[in-house]
C-alpha atoms as a PDB file:
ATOM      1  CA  UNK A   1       0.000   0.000   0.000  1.00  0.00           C
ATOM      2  CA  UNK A   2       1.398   3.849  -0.461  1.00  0.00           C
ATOM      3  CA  UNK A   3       2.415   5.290   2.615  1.00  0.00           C
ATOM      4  CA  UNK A   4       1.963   9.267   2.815  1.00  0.00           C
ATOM      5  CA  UNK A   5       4.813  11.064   1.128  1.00  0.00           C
ATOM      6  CA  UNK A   6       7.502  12.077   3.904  1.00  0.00           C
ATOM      7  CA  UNK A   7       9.767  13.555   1.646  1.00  0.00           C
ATOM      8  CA  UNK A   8      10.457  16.636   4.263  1.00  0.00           C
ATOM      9  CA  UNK A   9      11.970  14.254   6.571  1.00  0.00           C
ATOM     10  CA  UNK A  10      15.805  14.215   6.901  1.00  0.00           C
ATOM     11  CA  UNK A  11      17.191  11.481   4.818  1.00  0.00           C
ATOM     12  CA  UNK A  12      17.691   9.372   8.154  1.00  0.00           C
ATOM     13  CA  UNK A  13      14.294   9.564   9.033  1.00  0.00           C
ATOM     14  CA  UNK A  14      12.919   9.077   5.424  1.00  0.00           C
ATOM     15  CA  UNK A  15      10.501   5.977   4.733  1.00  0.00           C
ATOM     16  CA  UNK A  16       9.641   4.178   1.480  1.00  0.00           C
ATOM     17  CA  UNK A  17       6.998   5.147  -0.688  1.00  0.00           C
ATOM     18  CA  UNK A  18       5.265   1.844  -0.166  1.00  0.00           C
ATOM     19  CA  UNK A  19       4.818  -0.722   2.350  1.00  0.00           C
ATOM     20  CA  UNK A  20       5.785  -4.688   2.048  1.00  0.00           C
ATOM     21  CA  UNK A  21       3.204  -7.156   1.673  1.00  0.00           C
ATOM     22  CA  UNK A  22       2.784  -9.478   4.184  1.00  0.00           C
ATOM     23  CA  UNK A  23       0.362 -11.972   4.969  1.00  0.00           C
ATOM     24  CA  UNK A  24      -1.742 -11.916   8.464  1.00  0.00           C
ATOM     25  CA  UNK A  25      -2.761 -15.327   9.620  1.00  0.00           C
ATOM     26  CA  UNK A  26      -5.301 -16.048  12.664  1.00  0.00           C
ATOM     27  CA  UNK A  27      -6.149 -19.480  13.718  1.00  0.00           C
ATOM     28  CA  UNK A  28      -8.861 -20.894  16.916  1.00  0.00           C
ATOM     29  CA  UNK A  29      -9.790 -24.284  18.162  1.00  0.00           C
ATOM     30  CA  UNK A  30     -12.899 -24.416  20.294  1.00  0.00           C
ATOM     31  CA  UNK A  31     -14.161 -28.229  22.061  1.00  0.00           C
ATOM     32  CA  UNK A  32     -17.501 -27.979  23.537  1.00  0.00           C
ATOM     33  CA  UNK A  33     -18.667 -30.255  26.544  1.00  0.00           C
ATOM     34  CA  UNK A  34     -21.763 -31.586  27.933  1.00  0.00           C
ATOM     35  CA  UNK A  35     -24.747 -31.009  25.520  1.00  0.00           C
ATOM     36  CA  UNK A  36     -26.751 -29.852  27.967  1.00  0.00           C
ATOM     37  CA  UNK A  37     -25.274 -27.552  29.783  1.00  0.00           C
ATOM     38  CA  UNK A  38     -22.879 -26.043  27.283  1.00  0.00           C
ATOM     39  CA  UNK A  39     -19.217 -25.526  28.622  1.00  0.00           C
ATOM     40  CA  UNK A  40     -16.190 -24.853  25.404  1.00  0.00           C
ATOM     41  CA  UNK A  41     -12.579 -24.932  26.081  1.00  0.00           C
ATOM     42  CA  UNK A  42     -11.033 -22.553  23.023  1.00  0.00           C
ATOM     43  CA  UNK A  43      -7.468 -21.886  21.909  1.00  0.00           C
ATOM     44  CA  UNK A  44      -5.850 -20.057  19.610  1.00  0.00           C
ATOM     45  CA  UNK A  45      -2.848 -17.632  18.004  1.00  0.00           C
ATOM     46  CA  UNK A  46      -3.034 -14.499  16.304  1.00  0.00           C
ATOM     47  CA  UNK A  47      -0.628 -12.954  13.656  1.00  0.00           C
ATOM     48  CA  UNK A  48       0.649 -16.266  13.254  1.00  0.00           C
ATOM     49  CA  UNK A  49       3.678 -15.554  11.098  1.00  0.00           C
ATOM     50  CA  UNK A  50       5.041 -13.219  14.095  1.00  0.00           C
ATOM     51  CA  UNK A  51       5.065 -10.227  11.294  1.00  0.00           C
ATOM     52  CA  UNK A  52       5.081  -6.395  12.777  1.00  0.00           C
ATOM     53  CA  UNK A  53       6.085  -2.835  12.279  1.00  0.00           C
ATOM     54  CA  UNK A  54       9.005  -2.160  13.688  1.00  0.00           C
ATOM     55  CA  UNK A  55       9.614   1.592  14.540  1.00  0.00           C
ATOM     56  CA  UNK A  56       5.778   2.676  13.976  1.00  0.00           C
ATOM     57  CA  UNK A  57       5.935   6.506  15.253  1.00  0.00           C
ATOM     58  CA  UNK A  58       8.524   8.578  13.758  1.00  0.00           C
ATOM     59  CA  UNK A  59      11.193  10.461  16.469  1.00  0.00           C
ATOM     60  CA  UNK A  60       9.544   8.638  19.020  1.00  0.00           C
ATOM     61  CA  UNK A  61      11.859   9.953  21.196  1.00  0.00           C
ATOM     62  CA  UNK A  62      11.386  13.703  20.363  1.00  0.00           C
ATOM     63  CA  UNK A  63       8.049  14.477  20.527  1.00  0.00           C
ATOM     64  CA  UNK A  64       8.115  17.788  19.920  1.00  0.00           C
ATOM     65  CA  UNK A  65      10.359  17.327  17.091  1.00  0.00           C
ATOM     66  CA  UNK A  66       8.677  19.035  13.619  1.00  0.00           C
ATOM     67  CA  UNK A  67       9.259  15.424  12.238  1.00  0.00           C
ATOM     68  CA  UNK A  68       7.307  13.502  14.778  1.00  0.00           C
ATOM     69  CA  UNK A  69       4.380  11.318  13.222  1.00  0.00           C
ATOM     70  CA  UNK A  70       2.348   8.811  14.996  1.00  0.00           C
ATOM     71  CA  UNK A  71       0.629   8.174  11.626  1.00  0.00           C
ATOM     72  CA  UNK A  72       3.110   6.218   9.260  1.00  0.00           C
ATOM     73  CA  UNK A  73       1.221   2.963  11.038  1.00  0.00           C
ATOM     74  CA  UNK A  74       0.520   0.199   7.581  1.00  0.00           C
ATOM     75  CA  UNK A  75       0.692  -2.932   9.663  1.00  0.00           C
ATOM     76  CA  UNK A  76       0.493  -4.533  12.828  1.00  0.00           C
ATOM     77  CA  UNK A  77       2.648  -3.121  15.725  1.00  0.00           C
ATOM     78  CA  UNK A  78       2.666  -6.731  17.906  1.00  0.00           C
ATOM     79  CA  UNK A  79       3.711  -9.744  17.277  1.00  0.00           C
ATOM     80  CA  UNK A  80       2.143 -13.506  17.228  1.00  0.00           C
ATOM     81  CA  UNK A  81       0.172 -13.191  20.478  1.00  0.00           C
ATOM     82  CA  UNK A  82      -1.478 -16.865  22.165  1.00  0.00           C
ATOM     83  CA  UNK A  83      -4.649 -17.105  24.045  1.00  0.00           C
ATOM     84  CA  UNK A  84      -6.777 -19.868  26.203  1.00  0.00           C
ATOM     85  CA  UNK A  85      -9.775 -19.382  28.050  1.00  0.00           C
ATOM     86  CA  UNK A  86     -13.391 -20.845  28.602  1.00  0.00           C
ATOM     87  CA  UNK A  87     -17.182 -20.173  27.877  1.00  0.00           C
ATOM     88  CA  UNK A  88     -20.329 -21.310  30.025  1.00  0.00           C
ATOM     89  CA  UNK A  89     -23.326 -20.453  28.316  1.00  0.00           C
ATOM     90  CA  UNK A  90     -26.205 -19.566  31.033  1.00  0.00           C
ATOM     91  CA  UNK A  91     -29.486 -20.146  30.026  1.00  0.00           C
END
């Protein structure tokens, strides 16, 4: 995708014109137990291929900087990120 044109920004600071693909994978497994009173057990992983911005806001550390932008974000900004839990459903 094009990213806004930065081309005021010191060369150091400078980013591409356009961002790199990636791919953004999400994946669950649920079990359910006891028919009648309904009880799942669910796992899963987000962002599965682990794939993130790195440096998303730009002079993070000088905030008041003319070149600071918090709005050069194209992707995700964490990584692969695991979860368990449970549901009861209450009639």
């Amino acid at each position: 995708m094009r990213i806004v044109n930065n081309i005021d920004y010191p060369t150091f600071a400078a980013l591409p014109t356009t961002s790199p693909s990636y791919y953004l994978m999400n994946a669950q497994l649920s079990k359910t137990f006891d028919k009648q009173h309904p009880m799942d057990i669910y796992a899963g992983v987000e962002n599965i291929f682990n794939f993130f911005q790195a440096n998303t806001i730009v002079y993070a550390d000088q905030p008041f900087s003319p070149y600071f932008d918090a709005s050069m974000i194209w992707g995700p900004t964490t990584g692969r990120m695991f979860y368990m839990g449970w549901r009861i459903k209450i009639k």
